[in-house]
PDB file of N, CA and C in Angstrom:
ATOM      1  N   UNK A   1      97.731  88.213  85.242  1.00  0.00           N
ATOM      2  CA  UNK A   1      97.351  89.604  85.176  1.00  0.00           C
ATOM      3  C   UNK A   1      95.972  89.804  85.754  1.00  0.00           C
ATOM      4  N   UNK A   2      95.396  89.168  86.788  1.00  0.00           N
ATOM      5  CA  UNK A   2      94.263  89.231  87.003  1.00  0.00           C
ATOM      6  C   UNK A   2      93.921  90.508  87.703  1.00  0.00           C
ATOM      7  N   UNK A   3      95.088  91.053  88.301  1.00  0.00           N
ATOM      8  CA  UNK A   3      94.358  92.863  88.483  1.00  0.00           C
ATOM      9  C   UNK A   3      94.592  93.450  87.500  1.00  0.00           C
ATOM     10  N   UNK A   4      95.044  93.087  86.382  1.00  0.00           N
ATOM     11  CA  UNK A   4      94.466  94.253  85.284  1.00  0.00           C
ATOM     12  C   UNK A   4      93.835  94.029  84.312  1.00  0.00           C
ATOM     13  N   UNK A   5      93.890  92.870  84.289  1.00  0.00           N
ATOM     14  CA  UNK A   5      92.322  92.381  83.524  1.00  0.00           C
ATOM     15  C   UNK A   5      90.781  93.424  83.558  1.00  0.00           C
ATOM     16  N   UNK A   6      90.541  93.860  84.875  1.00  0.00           N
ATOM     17  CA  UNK A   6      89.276  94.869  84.701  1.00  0.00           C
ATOM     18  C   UNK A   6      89.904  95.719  84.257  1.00  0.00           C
ATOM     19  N   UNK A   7      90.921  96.228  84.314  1.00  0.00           N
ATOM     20  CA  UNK A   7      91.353  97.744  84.016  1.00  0.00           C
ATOM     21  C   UNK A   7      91.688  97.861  82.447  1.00  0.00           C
ATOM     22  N   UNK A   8      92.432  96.695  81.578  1.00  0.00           N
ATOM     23  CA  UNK A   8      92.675  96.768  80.212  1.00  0.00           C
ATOM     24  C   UNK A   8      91.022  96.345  79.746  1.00  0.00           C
ATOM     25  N   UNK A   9      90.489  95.299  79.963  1.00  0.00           N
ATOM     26  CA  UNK A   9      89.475  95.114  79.361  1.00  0.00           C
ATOM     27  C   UNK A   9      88.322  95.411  79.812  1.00  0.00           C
ATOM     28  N   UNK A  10      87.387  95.695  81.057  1.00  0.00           N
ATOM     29  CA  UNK A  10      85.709  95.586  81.170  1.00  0.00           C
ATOM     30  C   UNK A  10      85.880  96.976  81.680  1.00  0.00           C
ATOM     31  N   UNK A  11      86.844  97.972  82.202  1.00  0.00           N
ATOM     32  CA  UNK A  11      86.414  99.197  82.516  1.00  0.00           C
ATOM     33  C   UNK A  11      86.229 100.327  81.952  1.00  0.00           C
ATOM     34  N   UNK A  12      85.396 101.209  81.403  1.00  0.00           N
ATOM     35  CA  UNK A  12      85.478 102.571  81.393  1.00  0.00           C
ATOM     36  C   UNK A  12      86.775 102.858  80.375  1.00  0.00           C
ATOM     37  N   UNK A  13      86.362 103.741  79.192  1.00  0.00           N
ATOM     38  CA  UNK A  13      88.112 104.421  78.739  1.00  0.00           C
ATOM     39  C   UNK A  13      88.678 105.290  79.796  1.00  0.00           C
ATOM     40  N   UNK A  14      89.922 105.429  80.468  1.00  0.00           N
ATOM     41  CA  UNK A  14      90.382 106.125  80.831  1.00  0.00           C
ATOM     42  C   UNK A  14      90.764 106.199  82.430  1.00  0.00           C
ATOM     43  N   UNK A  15      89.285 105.503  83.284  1.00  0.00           N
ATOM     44  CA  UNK A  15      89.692 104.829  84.431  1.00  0.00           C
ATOM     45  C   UNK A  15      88.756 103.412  84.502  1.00  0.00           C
ATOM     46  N   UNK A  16      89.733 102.900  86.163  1.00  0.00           N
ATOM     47  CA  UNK A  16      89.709 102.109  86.122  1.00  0.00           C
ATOM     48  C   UNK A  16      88.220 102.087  87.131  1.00  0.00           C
ATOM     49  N   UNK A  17      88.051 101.303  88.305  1.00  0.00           N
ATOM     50  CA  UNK A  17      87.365 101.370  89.382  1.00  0.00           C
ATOM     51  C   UNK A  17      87.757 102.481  90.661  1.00  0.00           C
ATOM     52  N   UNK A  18      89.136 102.093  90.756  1.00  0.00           N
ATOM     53  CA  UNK A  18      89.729 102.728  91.458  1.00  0.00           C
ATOM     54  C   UNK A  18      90.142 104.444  91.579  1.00  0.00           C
ATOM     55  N   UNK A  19      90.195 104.774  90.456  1.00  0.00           N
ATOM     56  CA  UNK A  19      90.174 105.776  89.708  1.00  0.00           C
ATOM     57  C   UNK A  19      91.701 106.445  89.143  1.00  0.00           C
ATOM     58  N   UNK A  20      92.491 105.445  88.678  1.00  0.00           N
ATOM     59  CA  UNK A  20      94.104 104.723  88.209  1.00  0.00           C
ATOM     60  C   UNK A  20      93.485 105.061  86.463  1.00  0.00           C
ATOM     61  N   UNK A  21      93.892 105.451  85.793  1.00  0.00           N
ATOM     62  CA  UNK A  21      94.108 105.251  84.318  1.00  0.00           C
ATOM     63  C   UNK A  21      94.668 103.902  84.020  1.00  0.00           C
ATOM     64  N   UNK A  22      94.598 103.486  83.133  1.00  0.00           N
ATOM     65  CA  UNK A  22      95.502 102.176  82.856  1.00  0.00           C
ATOM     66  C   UNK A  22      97.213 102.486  82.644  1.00  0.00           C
ATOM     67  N   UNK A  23      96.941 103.351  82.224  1.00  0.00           N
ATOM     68  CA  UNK A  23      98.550 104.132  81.790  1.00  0.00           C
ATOM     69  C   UNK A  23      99.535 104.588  83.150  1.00  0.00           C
ATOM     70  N   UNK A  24      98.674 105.025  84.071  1.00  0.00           N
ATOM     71  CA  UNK A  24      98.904 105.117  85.202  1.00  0.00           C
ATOM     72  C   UNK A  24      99.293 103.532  85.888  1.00  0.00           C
ATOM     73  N   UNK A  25      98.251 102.722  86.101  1.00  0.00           N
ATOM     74  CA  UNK A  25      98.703 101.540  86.552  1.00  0.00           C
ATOM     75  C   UNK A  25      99.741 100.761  86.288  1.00  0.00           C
ATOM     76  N   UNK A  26      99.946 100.774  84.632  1.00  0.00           N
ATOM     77  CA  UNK A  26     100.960 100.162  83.721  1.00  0.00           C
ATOM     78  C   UNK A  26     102.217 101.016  84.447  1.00  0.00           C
ATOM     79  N   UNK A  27     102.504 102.569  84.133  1.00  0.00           N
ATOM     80  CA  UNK A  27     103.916 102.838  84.720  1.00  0.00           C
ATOM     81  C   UNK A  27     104.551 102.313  85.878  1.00  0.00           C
ATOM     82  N   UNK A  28     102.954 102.655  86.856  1.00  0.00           N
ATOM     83  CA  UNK A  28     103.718 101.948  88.205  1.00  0.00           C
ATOM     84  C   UNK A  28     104.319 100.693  88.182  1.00  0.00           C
ATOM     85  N   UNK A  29     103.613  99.784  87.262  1.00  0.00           N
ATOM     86  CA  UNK A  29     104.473  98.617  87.512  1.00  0.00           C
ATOM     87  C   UNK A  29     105.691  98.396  87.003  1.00  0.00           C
ATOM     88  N   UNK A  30     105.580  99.181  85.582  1.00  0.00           N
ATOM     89  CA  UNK A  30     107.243  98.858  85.163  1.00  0.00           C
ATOM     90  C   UNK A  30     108.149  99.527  85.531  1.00  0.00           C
ATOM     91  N   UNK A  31     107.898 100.676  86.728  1.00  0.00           N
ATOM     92  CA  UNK A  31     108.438 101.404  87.694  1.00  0.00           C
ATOM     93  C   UNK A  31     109.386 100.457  88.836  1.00  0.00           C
ATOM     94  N   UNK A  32     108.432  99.152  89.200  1.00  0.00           N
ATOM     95  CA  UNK A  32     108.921  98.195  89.827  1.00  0.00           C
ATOM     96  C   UNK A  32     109.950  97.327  89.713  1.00  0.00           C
ATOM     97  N   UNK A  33     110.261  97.443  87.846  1.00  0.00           N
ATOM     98  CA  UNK A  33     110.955  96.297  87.313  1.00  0.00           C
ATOM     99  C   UNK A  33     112.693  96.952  87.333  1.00  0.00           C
ATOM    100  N   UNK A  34     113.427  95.854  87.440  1.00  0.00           N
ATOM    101  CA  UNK A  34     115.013  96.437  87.377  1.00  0.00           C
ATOM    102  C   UNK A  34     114.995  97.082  85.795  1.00  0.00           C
ATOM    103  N   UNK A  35     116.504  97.339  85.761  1.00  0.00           N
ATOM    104  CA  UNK A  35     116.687  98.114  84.891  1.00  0.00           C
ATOM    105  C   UNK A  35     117.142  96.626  83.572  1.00  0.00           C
ATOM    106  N   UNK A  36     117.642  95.725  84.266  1.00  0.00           N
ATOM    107  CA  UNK A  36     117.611  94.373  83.417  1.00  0.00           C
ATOM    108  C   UNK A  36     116.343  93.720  83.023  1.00  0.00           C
ATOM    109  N   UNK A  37     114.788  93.945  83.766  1.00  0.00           N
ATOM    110  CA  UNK A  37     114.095  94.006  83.532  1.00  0.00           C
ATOM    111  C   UNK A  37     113.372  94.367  82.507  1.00  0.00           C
ATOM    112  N   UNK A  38     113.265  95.744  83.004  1.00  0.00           N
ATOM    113  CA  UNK A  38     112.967  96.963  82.048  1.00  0.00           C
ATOM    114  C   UNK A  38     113.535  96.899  80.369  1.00  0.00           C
ATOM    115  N   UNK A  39     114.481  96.209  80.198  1.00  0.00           N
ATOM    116  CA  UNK A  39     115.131  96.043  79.102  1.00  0.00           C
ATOM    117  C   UNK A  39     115.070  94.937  77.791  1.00  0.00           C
ATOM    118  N   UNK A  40     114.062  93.751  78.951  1.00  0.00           N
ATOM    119  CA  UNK A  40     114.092  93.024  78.302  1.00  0.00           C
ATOM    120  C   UNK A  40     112.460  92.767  78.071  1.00  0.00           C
ATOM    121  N   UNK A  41     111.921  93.911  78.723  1.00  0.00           N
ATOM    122  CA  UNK A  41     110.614  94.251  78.466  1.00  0.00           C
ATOM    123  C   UNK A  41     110.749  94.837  77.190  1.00  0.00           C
ATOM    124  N   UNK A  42     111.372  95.822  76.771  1.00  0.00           N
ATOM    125  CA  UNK A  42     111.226  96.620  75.793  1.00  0.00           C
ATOM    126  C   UNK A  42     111.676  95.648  74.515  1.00  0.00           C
ATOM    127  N   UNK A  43     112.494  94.743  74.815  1.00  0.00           N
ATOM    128  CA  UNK A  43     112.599  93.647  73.751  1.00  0.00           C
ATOM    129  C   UNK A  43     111.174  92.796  73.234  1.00  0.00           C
ATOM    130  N   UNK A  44     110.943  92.676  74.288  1.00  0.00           N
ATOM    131  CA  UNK A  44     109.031  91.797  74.198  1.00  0.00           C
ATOM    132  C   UNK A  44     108.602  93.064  73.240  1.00  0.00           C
ATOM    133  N   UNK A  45     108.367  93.715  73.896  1.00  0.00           N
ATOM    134  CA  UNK A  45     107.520  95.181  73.250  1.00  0.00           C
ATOM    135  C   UNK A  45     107.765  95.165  71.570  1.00  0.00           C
ATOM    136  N   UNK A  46     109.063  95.393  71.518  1.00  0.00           N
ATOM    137  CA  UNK A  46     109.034  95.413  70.466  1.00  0.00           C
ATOM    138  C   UNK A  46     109.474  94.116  69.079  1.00  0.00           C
ATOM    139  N   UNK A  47     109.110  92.992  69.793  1.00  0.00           N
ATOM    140  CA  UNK A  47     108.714  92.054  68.882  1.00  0.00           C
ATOM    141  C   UNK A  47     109.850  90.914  69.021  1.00  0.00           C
ATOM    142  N   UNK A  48     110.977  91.199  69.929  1.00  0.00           N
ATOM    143  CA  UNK A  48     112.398  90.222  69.754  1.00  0.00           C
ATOM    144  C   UNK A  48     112.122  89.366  70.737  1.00  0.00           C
ATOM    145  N   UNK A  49     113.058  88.214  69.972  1.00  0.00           N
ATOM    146  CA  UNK A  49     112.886  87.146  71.067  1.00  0.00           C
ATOM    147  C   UNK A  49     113.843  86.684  72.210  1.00  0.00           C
ATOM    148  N   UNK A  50     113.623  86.067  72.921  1.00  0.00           N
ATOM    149  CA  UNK A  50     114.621  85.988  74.262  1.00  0.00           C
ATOM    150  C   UNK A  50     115.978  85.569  73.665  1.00  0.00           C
ATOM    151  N   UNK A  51     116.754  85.098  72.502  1.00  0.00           N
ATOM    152  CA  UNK A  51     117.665  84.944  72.277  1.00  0.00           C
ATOM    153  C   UNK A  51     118.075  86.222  71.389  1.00  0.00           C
ATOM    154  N   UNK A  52     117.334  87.074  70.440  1.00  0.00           N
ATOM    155  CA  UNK A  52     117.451  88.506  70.325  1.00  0.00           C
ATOM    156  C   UNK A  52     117.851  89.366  71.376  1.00  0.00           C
ATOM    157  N   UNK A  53     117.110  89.170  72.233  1.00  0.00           N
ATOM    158  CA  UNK A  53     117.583  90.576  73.538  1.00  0.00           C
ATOM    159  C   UNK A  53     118.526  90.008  74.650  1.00  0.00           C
ATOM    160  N   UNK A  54     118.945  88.944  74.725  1.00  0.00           N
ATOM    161  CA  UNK A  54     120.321  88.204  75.038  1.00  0.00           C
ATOM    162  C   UNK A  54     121.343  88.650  74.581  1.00  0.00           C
ATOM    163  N   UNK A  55     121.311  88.889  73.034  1.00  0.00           N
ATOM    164  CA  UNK A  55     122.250  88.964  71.770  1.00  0.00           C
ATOM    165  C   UNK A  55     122.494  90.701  72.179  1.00  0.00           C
ATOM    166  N   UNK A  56     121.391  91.169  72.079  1.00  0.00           N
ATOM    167  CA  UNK A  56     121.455  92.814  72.247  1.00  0.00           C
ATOM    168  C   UNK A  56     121.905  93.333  73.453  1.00  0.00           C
ATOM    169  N   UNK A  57     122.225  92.861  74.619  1.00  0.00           N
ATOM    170  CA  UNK A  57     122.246  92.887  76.081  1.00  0.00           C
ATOM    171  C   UNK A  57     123.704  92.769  76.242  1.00  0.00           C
ATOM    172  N   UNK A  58     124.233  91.618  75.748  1.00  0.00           N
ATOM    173  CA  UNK A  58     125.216  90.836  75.700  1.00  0.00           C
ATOM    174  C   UNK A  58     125.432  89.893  76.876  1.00  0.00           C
ATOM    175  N   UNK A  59     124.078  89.238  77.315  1.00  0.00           N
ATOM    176  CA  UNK A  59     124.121  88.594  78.169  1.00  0.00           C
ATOM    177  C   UNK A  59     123.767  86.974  77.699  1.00  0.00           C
ATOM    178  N   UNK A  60     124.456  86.228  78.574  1.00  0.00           N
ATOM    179  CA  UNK A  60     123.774  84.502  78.482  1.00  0.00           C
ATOM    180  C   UNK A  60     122.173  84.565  77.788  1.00  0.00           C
ATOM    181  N   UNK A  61     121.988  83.406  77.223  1.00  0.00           N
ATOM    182  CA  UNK A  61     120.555  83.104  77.260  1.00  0.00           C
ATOM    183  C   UNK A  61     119.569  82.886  78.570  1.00  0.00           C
ATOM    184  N   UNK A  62     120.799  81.648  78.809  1.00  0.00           N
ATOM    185  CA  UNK A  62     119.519  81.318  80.873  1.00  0.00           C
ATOM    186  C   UNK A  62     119.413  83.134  81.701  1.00  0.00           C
ATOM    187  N   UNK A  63     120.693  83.739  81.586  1.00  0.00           N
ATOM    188  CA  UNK A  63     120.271  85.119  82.015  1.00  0.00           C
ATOM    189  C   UNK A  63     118.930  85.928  81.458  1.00  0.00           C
ATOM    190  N   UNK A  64     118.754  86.075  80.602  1.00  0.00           N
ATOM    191  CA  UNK A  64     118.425  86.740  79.924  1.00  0.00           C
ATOM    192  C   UNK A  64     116.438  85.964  79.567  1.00  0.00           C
ATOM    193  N   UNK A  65     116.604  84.944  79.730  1.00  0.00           N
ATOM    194  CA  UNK A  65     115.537  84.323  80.087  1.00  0.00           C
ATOM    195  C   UNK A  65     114.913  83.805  81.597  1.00  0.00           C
ATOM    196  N   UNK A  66     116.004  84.146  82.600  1.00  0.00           N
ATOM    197  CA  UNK A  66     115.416  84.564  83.735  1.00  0.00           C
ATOM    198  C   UNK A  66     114.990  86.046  84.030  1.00  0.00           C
ATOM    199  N   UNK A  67     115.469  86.963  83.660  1.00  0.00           N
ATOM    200  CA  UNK A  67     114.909  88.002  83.728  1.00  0.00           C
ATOM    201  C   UNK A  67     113.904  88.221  83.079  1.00  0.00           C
ATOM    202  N   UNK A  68     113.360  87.468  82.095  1.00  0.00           N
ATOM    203  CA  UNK A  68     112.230  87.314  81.090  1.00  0.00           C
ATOM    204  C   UNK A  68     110.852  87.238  82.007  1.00  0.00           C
ATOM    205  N   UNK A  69     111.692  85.889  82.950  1.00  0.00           N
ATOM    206  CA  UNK A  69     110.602  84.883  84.005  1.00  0.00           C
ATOM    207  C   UNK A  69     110.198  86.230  84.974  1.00  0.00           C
ATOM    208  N   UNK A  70     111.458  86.910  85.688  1.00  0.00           N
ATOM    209  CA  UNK A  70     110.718  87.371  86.616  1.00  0.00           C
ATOM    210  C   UNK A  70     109.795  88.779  86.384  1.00  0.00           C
ATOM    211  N   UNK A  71     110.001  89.531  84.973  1.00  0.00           N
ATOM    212  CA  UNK A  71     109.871  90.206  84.658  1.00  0.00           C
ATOM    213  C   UNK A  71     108.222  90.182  84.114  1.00  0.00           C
ATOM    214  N   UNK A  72     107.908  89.143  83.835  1.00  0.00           N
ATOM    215  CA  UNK A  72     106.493  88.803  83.486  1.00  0.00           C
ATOM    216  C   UNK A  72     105.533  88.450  84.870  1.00  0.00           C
ATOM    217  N   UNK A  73     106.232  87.608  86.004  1.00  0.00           N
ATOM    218  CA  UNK A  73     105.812  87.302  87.447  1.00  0.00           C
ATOM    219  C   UNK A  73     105.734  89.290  87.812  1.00  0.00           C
ATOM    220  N   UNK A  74     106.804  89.991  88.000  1.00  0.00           N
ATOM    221  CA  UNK A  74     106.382  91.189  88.407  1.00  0.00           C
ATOM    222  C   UNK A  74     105.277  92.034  87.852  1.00  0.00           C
ATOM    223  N   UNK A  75     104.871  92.148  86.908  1.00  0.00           N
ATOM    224  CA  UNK A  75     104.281  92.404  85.856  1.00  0.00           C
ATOM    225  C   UNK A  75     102.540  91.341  86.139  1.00  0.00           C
ATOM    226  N   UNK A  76     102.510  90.417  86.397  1.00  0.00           N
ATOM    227  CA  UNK A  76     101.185  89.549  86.809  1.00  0.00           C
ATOM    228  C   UNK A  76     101.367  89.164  84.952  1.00  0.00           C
ATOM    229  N   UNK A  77     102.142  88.900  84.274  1.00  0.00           N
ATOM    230  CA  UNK A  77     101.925  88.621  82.835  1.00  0.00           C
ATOM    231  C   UNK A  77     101.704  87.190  83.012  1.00  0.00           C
ATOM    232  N   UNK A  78     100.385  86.993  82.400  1.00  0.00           N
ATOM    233  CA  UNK A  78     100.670  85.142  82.129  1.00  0.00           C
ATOM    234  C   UNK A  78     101.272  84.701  80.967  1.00  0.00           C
ATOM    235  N   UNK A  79     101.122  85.893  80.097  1.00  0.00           N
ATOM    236  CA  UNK A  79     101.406  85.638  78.308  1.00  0.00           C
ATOM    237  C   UNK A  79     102.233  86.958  78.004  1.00  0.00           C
ATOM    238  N   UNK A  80     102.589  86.440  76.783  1.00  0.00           N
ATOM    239  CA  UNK A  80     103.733  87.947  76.015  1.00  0.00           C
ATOM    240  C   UNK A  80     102.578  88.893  75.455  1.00  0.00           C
ATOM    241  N   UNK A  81     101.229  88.425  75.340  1.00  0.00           N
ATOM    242  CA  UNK A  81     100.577  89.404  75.081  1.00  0.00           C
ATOM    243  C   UNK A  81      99.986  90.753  75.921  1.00  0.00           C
ATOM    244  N   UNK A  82     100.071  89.989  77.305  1.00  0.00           N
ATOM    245  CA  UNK A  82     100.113  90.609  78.426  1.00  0.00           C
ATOM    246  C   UNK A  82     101.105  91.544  78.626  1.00  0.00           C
ATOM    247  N   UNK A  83     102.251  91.234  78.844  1.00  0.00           N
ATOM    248  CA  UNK A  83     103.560  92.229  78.858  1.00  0.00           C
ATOM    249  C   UNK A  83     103.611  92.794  77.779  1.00  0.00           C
ATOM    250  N   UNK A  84     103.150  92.874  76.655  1.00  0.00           N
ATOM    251  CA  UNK A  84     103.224  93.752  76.047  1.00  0.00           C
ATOM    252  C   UNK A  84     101.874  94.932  76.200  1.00  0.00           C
ATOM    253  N   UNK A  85     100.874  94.455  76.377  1.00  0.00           N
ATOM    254  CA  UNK A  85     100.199  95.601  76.781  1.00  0.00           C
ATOM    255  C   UNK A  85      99.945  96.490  77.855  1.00  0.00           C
ATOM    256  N   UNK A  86     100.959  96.174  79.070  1.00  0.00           N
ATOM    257  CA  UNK A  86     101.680  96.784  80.038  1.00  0.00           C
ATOM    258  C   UNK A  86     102.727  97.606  79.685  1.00  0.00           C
ATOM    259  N   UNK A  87     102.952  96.874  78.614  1.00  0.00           N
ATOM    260  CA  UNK A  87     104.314  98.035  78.412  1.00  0.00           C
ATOM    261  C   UNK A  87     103.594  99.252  76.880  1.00  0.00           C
ATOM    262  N   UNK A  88     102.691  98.635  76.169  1.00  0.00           N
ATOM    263  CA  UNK A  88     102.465 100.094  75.436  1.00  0.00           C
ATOM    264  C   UNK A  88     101.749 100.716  75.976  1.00  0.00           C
ATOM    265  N   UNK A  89     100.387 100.249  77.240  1.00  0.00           N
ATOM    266  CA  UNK A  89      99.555 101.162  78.088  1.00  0.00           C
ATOM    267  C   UNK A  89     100.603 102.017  79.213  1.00  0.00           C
ATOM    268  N   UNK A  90     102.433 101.725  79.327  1.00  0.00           N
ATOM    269  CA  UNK A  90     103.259 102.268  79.980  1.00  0.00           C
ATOM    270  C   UNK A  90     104.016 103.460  79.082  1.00  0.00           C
ATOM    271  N   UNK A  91     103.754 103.628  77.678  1.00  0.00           N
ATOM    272  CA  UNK A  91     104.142 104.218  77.006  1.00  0.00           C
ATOM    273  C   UNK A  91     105.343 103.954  76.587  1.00  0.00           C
ATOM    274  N   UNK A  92     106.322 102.457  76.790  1.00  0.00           N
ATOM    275  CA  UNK A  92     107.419 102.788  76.504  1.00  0.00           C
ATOM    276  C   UNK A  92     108.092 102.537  75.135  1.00  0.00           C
ATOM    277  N   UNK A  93     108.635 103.080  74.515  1.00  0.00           N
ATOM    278  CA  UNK A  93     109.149 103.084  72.810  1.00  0.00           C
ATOM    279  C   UNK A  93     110.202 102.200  72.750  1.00  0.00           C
ATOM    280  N   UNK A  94     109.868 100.940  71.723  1.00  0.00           N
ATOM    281  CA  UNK A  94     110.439  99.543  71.817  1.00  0.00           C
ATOM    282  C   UNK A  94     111.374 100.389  70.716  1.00  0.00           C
ATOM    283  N   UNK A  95     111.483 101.514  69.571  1.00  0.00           N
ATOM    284  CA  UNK A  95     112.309 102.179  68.991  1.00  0.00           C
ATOM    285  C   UNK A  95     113.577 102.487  69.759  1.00  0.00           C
ATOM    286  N   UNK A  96     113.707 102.482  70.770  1.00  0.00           N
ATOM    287  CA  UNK A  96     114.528 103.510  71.492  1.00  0.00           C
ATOM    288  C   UNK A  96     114.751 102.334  72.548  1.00  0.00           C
ATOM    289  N   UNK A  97     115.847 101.153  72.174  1.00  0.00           N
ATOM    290  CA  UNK A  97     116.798 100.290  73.023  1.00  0.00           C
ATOM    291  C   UNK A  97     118.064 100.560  73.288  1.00  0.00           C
ATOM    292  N   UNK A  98     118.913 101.398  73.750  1.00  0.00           N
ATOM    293  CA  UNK A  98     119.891 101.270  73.853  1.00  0.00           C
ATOM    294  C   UNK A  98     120.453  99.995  74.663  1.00  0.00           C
ATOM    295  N   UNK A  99     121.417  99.387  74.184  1.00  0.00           N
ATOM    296  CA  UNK A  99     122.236  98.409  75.224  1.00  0.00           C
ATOM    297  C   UNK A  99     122.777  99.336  76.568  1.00  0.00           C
ATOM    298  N   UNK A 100     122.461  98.877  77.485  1.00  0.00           N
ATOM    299  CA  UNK A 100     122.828  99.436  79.141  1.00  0.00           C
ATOM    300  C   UNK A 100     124.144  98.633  79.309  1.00  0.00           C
ATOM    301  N   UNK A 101     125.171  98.838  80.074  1.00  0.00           N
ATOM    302  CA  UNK A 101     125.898  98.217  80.192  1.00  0.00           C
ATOM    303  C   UNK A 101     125.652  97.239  81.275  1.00  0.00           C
ATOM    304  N   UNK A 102     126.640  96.181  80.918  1.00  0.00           N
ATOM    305  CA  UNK A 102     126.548  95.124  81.491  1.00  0.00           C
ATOM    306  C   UNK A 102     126.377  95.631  82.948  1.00  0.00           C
ATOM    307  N   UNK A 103     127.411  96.036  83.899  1.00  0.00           N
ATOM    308  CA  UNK A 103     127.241  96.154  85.255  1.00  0.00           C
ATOM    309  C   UNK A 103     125.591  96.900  86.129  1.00  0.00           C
ATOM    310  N   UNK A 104     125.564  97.556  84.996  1.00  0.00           N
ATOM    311  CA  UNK A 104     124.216  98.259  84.704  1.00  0.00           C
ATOM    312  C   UNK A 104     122.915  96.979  85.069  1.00  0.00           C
ATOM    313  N   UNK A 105     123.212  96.020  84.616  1.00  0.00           N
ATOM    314  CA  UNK A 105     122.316  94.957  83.911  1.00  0.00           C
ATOM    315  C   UNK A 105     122.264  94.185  85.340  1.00  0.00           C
ATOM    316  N   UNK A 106     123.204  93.840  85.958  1.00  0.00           N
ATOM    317  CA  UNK A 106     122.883  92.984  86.977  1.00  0.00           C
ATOM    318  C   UNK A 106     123.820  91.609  86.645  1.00  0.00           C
ATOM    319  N   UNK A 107     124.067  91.552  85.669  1.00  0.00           N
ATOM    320  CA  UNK A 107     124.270  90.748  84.821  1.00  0.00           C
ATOM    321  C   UNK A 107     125.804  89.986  85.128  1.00  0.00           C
ATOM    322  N   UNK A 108     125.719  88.669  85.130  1.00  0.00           N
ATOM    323  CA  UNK A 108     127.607  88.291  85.288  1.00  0.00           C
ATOM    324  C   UNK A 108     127.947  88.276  84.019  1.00  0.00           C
ATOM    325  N   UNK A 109     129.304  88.673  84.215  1.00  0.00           N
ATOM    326  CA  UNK A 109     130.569  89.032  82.810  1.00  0.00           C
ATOM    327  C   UNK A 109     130.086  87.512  82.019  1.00  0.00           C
ATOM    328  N   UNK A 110     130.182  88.125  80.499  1.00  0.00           N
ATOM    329  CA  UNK A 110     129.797  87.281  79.279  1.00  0.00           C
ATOM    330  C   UNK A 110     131.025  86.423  79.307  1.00  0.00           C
ATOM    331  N   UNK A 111     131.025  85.006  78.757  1.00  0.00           N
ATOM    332  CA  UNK A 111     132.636  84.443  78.215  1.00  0.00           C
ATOM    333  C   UNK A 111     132.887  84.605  76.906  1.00  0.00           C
ATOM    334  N   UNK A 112     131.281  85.901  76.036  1.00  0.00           N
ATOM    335  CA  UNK A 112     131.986  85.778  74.743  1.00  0.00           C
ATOM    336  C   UNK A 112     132.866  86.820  75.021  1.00  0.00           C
ATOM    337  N   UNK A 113     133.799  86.962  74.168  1.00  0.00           N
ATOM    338  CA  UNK A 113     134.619  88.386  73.602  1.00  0.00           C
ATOM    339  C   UNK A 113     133.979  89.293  72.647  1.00  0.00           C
ATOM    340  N   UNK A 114     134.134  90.289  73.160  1.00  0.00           N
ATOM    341  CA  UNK A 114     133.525  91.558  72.342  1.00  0.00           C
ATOM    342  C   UNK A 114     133.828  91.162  70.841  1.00  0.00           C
ATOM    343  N   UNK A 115     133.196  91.643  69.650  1.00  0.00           N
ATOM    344  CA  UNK A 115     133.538  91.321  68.289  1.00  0.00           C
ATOM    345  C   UNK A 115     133.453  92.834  68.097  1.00  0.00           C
ATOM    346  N   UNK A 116     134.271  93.568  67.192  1.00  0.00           N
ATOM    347  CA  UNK A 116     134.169  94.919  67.371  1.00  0.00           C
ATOM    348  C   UNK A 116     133.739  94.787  65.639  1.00  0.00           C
ATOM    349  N   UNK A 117     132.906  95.836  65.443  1.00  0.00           N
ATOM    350  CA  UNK A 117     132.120  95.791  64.448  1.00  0.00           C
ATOM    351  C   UNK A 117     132.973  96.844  63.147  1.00  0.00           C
ATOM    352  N   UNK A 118     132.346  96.750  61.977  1.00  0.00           N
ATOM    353  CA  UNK A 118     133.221  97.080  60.728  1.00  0.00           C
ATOM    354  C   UNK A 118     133.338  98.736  60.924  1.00  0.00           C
ATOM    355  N   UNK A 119     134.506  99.310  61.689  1.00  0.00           N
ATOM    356  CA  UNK A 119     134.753 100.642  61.141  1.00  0.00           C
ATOM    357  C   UNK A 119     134.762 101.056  62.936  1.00  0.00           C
ATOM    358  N   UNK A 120     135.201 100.494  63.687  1.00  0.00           N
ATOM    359  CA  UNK A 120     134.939 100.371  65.610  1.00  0.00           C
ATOM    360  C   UNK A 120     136.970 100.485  65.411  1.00  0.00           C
TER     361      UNK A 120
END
């Protein structure tokens, strides 16, 4: 995260050098990220772990932890503490996950079978 290192920590509230808000900078980037991305950002965000937002996705683990990888590389995250403060200086509400569908996701077809839940 070394370009946003001045901007979360040594600059000014509100801008940066450039004259970018942090909030501003943060959207653009998760602007960048897929929508499988984006998803498993909001899992970081809000506290789950890569076999949590696998589970919630309904995707593989190695899936679901490559999108982890590139999602933190797009992002300049070296740490989860990083991606996460990209994503609350992005405003986005780790409350509000819906599962996207798979094709949605990028994602190849699961070999589990759907388990349909009590009252489905």
């Amino acid at each position: 995260m070394q370009d946003l290192h001045p901007v979360f920590l040594n600059c000014r509230p509100g801008e940066d050098a450039i004259g970018k808000s942090p909030a501003a900078q943060a959207r653009a980037m998760v602007a960048r990220l897929t929508q499988a991305e984006r998803a498993v950002l909001l899992g970081v965000v809000a506290g789950e772990s890569t076999v949590m937002t696998a589970r919630r996705l309904g995707m593989e683990l190695p899936v679901a932890e490559d999108y982890r990888r590139t999602m933190m590389a797009k992002l300049g995250a070296d740490t989860t503490c990083d991606a996460v403060r990209v994503g609350l200086y992005a405003e986005l509400d780790p409350t509000r996950r819906p599962a996207p569908a798979r094709q949605a996701l990028e994602a190849p077809a699961s070999s589990a079978r759907h388990q349909p839940l009590l009252g489905e």
